[in-house]
PDB file of N, CA and C in Angstrom:
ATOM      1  N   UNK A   1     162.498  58.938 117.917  1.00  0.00           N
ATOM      2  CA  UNK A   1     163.194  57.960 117.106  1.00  0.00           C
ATOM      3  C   UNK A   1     164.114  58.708 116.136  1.00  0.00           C
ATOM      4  N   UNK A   2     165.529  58.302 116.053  1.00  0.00           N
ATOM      5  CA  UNK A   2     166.229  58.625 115.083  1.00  0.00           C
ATOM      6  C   UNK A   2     166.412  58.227 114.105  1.00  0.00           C
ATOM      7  N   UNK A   3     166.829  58.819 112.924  1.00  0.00           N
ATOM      8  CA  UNK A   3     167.140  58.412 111.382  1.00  0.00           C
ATOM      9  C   UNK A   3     167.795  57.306 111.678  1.00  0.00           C
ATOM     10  N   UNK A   4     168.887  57.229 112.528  1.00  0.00           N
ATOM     11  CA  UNK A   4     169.759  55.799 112.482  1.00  0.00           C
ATOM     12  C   UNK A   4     169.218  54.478 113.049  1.00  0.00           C
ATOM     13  N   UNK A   5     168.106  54.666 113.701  1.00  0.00           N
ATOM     14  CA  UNK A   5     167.264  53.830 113.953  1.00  0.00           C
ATOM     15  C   UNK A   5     166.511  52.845 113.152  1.00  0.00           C
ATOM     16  N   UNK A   6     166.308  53.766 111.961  1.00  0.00           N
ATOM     17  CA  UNK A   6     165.667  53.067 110.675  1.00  0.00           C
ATOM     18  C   UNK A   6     166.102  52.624 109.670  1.00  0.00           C
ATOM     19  N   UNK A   7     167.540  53.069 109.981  1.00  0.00           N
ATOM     20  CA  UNK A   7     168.351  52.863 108.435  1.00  0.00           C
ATOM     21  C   UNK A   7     168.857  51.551 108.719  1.00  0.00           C
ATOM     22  N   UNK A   8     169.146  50.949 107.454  1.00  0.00           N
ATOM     23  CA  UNK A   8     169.260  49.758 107.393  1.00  0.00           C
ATOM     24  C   UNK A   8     170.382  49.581 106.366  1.00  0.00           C
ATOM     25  N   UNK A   9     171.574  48.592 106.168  1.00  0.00           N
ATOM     26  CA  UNK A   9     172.260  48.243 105.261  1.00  0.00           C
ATOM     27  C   UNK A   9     173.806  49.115 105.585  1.00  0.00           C
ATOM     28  N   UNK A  10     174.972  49.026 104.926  1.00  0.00           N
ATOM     29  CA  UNK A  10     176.137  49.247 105.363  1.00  0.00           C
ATOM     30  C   UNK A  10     176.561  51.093 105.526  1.00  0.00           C
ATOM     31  N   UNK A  11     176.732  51.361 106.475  1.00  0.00           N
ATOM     32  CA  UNK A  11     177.016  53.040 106.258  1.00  0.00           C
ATOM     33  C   UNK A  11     178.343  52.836 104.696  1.00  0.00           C
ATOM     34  N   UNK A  12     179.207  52.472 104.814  1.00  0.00           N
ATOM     35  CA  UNK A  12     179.751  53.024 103.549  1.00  0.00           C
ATOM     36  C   UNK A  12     179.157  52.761 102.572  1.00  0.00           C
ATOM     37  N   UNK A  13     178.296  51.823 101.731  1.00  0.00           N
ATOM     38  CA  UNK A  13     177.114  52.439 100.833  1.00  0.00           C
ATOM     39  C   UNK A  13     176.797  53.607 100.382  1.00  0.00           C
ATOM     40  N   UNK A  14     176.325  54.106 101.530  1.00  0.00           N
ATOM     41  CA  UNK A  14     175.726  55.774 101.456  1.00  0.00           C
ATOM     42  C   UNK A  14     176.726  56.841 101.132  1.00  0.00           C
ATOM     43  N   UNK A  15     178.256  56.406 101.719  1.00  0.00           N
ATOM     44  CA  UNK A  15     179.200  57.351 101.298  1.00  0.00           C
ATOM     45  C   UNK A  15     179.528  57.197  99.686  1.00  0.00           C
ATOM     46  N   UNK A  16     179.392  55.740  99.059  1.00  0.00           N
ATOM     47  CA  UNK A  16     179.764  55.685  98.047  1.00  0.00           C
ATOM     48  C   UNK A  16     179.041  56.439  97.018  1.00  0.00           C
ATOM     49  N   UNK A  17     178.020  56.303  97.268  1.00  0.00           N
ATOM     50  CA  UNK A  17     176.451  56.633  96.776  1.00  0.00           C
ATOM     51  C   UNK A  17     176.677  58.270  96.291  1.00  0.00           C
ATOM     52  N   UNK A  18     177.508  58.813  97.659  1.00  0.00           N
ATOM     53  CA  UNK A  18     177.078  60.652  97.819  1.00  0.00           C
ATOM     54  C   UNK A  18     178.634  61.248  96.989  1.00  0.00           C
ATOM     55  N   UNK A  19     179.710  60.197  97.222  1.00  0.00           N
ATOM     56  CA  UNK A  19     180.971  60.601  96.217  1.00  0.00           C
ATOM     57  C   UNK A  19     180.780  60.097  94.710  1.00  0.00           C
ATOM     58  N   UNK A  20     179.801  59.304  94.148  1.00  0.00           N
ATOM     59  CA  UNK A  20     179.093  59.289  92.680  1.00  0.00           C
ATOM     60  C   UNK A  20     178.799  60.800  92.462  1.00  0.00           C
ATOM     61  N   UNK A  21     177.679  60.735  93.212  1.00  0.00           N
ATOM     62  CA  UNK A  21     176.826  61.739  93.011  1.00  0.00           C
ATOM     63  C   UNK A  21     177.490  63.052  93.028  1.00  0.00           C
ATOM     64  N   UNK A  22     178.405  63.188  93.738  1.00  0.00           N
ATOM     65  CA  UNK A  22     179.161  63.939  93.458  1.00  0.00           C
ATOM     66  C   UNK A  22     180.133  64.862  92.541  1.00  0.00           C
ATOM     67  N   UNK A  23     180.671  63.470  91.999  1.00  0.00           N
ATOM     68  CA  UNK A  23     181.364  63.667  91.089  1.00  0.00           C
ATOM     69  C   UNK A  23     180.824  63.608  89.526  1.00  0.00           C
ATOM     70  N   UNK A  24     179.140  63.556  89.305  1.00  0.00           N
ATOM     71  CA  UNK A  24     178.352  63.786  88.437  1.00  0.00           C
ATOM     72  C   UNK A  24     178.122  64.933  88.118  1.00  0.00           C
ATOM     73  N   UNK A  25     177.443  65.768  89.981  1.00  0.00           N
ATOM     74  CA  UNK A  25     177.420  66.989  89.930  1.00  0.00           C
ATOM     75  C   UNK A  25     178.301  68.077  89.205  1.00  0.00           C
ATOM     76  N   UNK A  26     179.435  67.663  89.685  1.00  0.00           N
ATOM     77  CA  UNK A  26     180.878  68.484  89.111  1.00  0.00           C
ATOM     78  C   UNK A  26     180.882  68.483  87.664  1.00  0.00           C
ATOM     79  N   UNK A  27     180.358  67.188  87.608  1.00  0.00           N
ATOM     80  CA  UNK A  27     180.882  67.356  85.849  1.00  0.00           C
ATOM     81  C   UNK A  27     179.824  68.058  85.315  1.00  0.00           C
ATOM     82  N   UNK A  28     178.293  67.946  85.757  1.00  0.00           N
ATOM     83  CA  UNK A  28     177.228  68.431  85.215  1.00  0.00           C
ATOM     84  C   UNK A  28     177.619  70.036  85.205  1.00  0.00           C
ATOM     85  N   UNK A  29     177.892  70.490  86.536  1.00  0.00           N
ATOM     86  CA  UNK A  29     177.965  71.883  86.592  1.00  0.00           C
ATOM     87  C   UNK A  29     179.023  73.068  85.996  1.00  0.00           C
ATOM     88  N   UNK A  30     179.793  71.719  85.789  1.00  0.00           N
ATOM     89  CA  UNK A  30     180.928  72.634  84.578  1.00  0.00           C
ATOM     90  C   UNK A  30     180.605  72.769  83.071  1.00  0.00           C
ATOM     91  N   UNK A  31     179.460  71.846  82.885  1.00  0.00           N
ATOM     92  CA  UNK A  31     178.872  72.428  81.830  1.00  0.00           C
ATOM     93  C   UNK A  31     179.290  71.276  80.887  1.00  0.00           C
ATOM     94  N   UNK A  32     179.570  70.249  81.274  1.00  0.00           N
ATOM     95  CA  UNK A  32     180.368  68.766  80.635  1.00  0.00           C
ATOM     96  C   UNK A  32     179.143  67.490  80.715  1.00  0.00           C
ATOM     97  N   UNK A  33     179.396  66.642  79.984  1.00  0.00           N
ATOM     98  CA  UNK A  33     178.111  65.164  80.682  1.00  0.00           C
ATOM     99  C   UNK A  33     177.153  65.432  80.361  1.00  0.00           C
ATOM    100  N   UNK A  34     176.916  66.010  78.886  1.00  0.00           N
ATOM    101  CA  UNK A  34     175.091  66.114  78.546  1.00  0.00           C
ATOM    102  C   UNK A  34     174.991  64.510  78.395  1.00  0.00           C
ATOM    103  N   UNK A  35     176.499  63.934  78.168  1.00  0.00           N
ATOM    104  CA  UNK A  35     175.551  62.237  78.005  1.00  0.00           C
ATOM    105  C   UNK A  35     175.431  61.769  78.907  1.00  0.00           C
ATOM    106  N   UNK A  36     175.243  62.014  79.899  1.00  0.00           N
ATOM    107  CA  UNK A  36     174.609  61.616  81.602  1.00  0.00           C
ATOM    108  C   UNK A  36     173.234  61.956  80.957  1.00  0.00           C
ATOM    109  N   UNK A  37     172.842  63.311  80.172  1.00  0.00           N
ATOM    110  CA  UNK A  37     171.214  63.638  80.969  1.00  0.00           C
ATOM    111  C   UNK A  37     169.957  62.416  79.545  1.00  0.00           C
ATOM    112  N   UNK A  38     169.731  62.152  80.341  1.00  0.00           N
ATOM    113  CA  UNK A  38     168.626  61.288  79.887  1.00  0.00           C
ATOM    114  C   UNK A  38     167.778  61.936  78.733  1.00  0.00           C
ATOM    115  N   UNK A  39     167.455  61.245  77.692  1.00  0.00           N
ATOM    116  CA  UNK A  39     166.818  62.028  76.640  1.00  0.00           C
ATOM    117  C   UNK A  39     167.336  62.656  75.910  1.00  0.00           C
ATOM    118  N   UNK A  40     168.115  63.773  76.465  1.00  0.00           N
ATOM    119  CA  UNK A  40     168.928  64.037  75.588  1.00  0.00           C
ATOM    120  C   UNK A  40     170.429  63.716  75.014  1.00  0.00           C
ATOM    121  N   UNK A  41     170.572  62.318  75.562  1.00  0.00           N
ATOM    122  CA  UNK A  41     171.714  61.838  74.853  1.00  0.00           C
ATOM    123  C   UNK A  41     171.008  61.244  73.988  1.00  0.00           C
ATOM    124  N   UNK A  42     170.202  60.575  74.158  1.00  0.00           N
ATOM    125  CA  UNK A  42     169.199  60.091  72.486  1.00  0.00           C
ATOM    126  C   UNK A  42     169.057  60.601  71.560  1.00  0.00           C
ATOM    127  N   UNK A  43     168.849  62.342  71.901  1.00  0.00           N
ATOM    128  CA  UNK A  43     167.991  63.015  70.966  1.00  0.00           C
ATOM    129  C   UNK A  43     168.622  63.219  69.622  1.00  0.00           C
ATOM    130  N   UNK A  44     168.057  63.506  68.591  1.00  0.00           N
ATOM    131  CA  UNK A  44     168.635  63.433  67.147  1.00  0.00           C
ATOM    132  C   UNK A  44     169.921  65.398  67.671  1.00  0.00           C
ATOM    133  N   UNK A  45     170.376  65.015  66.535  1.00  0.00           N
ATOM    134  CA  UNK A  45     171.046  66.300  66.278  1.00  0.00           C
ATOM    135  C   UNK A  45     170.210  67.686  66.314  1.00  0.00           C
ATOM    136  N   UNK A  46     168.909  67.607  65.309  1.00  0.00           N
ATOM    137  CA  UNK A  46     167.824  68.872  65.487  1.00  0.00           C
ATOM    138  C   UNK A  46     167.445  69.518  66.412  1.00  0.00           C
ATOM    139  N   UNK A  47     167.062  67.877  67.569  1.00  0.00           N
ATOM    140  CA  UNK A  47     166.500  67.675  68.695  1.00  0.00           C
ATOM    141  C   UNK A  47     167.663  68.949  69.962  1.00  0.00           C
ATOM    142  N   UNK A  48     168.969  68.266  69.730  1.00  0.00           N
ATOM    143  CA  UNK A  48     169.644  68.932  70.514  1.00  0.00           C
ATOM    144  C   UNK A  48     170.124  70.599  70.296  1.00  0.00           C
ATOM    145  N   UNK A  49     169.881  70.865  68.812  1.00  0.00           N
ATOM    146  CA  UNK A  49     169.815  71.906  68.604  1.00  0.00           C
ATOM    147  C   UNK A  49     169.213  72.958  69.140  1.00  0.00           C
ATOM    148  N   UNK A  50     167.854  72.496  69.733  1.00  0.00           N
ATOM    149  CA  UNK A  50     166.634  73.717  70.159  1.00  0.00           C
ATOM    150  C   UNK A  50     167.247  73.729  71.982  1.00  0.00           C
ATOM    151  N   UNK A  51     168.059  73.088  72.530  1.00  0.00           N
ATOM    152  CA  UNK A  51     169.004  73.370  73.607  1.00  0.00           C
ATOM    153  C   UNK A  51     169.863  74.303  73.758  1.00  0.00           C
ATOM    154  N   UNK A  52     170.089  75.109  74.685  1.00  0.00           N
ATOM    155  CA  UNK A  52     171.388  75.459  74.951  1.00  0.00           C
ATOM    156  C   UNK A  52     171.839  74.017  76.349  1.00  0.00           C
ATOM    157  N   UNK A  53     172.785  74.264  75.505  1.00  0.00           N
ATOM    158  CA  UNK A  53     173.800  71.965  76.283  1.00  0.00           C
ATOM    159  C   UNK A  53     174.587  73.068  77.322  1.00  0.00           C
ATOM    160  N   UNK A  54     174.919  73.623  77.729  1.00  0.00           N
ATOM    161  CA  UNK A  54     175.467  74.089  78.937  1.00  0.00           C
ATOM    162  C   UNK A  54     174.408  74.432  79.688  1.00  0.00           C
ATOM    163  N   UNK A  55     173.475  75.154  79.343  1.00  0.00           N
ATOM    164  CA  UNK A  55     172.839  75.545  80.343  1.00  0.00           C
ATOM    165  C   UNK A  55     171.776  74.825  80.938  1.00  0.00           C
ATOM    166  N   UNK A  56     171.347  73.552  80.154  1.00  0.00           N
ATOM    167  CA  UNK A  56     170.951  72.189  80.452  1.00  0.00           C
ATOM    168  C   UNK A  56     171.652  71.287  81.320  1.00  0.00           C
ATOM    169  N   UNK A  57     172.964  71.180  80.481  1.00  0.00           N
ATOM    170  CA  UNK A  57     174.581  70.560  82.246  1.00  0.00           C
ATOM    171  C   UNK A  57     174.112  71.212  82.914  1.00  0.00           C
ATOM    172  N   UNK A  58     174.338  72.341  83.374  1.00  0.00           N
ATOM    173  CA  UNK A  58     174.253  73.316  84.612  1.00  0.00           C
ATOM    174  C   UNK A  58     173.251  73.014  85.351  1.00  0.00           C
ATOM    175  N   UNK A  59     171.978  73.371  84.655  1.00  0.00           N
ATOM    176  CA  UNK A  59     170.002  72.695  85.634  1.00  0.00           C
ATOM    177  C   UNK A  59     170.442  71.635  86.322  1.00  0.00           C
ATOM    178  N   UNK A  60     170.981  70.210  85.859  1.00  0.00           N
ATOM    179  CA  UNK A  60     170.866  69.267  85.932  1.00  0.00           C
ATOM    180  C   UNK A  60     171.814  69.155  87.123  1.00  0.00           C
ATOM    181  N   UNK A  61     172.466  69.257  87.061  1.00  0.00           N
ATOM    182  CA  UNK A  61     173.959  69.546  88.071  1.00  0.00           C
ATOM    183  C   UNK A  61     173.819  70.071  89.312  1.00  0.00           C
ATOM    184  N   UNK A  62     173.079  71.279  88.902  1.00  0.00           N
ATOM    185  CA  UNK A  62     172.302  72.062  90.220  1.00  0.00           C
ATOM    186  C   UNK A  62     170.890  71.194  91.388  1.00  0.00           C
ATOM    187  N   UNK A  63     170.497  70.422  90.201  1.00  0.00           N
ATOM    188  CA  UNK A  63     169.804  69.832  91.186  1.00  0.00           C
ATOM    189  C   UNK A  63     169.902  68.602  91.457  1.00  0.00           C
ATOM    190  N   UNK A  64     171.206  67.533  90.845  1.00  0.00           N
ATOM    191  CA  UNK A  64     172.060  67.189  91.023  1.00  0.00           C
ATOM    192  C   UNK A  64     172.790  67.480  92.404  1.00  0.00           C
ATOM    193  N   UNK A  65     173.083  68.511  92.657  1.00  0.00           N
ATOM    194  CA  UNK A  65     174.099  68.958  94.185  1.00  0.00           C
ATOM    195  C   UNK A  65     173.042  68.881  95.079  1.00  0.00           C
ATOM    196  N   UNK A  66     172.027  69.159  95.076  1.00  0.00           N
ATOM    197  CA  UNK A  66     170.652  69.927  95.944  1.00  0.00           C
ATOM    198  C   UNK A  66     170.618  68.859  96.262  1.00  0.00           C
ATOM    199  N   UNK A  67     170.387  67.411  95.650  1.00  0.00           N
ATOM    200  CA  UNK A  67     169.947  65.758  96.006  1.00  0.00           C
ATOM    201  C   UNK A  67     171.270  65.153  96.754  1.00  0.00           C
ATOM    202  N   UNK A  68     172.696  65.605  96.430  1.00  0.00           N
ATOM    203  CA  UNK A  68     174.078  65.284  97.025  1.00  0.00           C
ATOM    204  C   UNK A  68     173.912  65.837  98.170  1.00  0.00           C
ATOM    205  N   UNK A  69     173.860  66.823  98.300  1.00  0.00           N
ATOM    206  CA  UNK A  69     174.206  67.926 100.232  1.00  0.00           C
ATOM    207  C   UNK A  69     173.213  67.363 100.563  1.00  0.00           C
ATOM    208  N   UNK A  70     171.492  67.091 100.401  1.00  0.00           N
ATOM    209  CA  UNK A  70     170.693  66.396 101.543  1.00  0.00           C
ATOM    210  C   UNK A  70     171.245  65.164 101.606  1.00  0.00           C
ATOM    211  N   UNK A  71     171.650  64.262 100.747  1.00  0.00           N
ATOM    212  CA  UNK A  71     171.818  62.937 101.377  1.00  0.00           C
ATOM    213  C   UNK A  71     173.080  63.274 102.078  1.00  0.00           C
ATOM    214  N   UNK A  72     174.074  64.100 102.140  1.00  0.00           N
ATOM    215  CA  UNK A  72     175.033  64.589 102.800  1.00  0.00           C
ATOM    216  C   UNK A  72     174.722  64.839 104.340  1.00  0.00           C
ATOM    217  N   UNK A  73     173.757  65.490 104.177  1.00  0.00           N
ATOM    218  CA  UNK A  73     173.479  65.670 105.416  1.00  0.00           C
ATOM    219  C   UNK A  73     172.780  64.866 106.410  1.00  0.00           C
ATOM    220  N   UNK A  74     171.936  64.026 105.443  1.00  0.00           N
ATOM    221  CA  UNK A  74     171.532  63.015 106.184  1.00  0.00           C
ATOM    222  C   UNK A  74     172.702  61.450 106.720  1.00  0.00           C
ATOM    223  N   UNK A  75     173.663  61.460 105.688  1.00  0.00           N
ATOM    224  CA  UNK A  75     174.783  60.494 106.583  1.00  0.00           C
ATOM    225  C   UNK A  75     175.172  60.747 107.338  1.00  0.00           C
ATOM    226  N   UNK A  76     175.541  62.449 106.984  1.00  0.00           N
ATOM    227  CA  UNK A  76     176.670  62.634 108.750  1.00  0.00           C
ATOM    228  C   UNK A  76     175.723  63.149 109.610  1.00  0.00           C
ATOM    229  N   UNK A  77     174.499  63.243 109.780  1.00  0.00           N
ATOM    230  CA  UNK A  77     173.770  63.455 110.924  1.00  0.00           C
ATOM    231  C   UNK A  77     172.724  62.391 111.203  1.00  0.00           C
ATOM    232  N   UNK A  78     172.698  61.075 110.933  1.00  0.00           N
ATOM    233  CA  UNK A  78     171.976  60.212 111.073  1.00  0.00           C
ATOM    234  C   UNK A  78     171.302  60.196 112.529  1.00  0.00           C
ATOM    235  N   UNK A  79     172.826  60.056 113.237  1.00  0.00           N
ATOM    236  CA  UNK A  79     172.328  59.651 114.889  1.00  0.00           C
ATOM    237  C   UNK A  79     171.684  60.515 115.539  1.00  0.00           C
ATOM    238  N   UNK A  80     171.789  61.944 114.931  1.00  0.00           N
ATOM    239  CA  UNK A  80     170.898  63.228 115.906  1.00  0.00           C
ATOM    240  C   UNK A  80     169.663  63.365 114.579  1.00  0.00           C
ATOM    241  N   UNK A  81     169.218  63.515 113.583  1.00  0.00           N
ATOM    242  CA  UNK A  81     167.884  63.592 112.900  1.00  0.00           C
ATOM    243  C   UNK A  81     166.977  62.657 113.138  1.00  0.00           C
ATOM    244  N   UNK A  82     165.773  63.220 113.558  1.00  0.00           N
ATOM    245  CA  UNK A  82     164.742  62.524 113.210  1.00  0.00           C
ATOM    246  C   UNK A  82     164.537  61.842 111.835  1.00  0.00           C
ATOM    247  N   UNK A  83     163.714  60.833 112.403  1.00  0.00           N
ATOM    248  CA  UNK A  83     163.108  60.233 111.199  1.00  0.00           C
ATOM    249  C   UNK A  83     162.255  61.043 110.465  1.00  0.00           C
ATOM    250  N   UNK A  84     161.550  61.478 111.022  1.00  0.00           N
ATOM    251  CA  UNK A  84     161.059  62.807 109.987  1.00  0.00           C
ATOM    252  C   UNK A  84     161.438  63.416 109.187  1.00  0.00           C
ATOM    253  N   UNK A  85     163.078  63.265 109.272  1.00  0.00           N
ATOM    254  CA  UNK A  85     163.268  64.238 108.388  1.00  0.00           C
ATOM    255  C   UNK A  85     163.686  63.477 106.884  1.00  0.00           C
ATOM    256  N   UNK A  86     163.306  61.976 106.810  1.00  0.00           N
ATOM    257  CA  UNK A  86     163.449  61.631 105.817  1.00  0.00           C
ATOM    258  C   UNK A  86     162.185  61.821 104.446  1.00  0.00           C
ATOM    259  N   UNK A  87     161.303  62.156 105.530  1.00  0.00           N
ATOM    260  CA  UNK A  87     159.981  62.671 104.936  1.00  0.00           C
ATOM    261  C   UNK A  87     160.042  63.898 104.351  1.00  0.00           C
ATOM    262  N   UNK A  88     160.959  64.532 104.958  1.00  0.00           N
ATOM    263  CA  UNK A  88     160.894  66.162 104.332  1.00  0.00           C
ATOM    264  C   UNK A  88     162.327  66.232 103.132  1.00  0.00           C
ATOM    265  N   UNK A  89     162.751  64.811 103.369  1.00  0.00           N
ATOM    266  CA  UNK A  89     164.171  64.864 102.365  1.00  0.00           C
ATOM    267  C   UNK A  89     163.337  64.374 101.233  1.00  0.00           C
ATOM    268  N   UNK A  90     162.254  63.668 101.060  1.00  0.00           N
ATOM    269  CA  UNK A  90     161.706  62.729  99.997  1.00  0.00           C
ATOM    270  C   UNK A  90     160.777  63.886  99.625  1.00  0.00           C
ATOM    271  N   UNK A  91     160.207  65.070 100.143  1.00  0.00           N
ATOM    272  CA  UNK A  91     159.212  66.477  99.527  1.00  0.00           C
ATOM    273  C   UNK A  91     160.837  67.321  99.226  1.00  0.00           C
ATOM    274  N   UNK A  92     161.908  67.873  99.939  1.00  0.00           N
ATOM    275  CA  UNK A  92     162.324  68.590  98.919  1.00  0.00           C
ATOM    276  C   UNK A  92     162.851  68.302  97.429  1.00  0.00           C
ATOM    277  N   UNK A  93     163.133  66.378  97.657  1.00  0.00           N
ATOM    278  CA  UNK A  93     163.598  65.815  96.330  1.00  0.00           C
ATOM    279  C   UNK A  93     162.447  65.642  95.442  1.00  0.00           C
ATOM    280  N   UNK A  94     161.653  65.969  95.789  1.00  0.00           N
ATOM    281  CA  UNK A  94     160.178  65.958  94.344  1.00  0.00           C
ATOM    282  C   UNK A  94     160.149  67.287  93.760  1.00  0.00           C
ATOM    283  N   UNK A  95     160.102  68.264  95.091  1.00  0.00           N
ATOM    284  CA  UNK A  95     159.880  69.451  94.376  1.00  0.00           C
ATOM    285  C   UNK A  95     161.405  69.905  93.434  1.00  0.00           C
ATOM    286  N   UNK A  96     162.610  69.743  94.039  1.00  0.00           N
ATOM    287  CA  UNK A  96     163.696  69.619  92.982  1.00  0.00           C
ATOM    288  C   UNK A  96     163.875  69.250  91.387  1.00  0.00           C
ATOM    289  N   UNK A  97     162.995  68.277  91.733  1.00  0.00           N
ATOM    290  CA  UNK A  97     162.917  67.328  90.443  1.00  0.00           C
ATOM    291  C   UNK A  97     161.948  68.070  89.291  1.00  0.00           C
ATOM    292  N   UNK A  98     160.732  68.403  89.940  1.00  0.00           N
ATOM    293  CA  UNK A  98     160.004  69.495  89.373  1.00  0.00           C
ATOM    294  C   UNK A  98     160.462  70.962  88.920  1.00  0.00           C
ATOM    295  N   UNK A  99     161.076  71.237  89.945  1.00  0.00           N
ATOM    296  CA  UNK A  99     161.988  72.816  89.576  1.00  0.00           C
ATOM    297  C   UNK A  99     162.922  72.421  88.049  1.00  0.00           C
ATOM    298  N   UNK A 100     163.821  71.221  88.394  1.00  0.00           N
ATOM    299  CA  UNK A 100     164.499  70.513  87.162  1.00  0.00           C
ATOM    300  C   UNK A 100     163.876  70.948  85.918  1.00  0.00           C
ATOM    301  N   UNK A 101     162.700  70.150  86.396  1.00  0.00           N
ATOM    302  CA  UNK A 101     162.138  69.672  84.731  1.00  0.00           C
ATOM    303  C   UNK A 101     161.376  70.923  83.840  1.00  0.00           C
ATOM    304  N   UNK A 102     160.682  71.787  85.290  1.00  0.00           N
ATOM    305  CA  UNK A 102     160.742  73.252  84.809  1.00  0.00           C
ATOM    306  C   UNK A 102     161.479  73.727  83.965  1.00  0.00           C
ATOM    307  N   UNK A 103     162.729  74.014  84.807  1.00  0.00           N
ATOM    308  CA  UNK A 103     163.978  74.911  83.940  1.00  0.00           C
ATOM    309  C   UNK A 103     164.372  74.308  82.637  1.00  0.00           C
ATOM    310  N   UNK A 104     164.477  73.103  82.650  1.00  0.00           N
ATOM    311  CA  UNK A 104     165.283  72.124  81.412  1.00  0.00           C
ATOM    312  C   UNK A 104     164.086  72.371  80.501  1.00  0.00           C
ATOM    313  N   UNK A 105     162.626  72.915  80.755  1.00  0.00           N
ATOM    314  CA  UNK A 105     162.087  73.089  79.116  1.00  0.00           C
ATOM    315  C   UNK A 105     161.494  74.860  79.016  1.00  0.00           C
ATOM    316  N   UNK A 106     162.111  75.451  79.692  1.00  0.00           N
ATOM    317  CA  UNK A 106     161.719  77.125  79.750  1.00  0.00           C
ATOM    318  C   UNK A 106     163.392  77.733  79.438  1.00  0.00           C
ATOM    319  N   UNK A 107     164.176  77.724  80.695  1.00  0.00           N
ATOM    320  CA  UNK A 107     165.275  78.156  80.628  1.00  0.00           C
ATOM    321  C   UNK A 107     166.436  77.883  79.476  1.00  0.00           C
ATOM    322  N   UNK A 108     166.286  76.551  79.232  1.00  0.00           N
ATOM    323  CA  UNK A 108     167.624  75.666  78.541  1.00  0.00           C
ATOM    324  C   UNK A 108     167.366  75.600  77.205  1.00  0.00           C
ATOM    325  N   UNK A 109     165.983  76.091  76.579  1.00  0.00           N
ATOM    326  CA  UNK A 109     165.288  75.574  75.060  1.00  0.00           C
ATOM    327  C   UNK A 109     165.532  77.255  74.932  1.00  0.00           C
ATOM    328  N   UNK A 110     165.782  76.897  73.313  1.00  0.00           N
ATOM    329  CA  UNK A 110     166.296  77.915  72.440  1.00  0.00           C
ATOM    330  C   UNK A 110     165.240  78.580  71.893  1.00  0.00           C
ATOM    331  N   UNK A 111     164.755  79.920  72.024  1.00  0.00           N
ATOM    332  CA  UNK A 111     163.975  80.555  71.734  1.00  0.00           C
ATOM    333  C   UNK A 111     163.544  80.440  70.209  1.00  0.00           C
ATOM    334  N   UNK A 112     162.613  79.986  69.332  1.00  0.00           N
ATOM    335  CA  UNK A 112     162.507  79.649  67.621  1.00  0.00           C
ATOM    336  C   UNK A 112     161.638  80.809  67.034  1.00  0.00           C
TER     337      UNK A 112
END
């Protein structure tokens, strides 16, 4: 059984979906759009202080792209992937998310 077998709803959707995401990435990874990242557009001034804000864009951006190229790859290869491999797209997007949330409080927080 193929991925396109299961999918359901309009293919351009999914393109719209992956040129968002896209163009989030870009901005994240240039180091722009901390008010995209959640939490910390809330955070008080102090709050954002114990950040470095680029290198927080950047995490975010990065795994940001990592979630863009699989669903990338899963549009334009629908008709030849298994369905399986939506299973292994839904484990590398957890562990991503985890790597994320890693870096955004080790890497990106300002040493006190």
């Amino acid at each position: 059984m193929k991925l396109s077998d299961v999918s359901s709803g309009p293919d351009w959707l999914i393109w719209i979906l992956i040129i968002v995401l896209f163009a989030i990435s870009v901005t994240l990874l240039s180091g722009h759009g901390s008010w995209m990242i959640a939490g910390y557009n809330t955070a008080t001034k102090e709050e954002k202080a114990k950040y470095y804000e680029k290198r927080l864009c950047r995490t975010m951006g990065g795994g940001m792209a990592v979630i863009t190229v699989l669903l990338f790859v899963m549009g334009m290869y629908e008709e030849k992937l298994p369905v399986e491999f939506a299973y292994v797209a839904i484990g590398i997007i957890c562990v991503d998310v985890f790597v994320i949330m890693v870096l955004s409080s080790t890497i990106c927080k300002k040493r006190s």
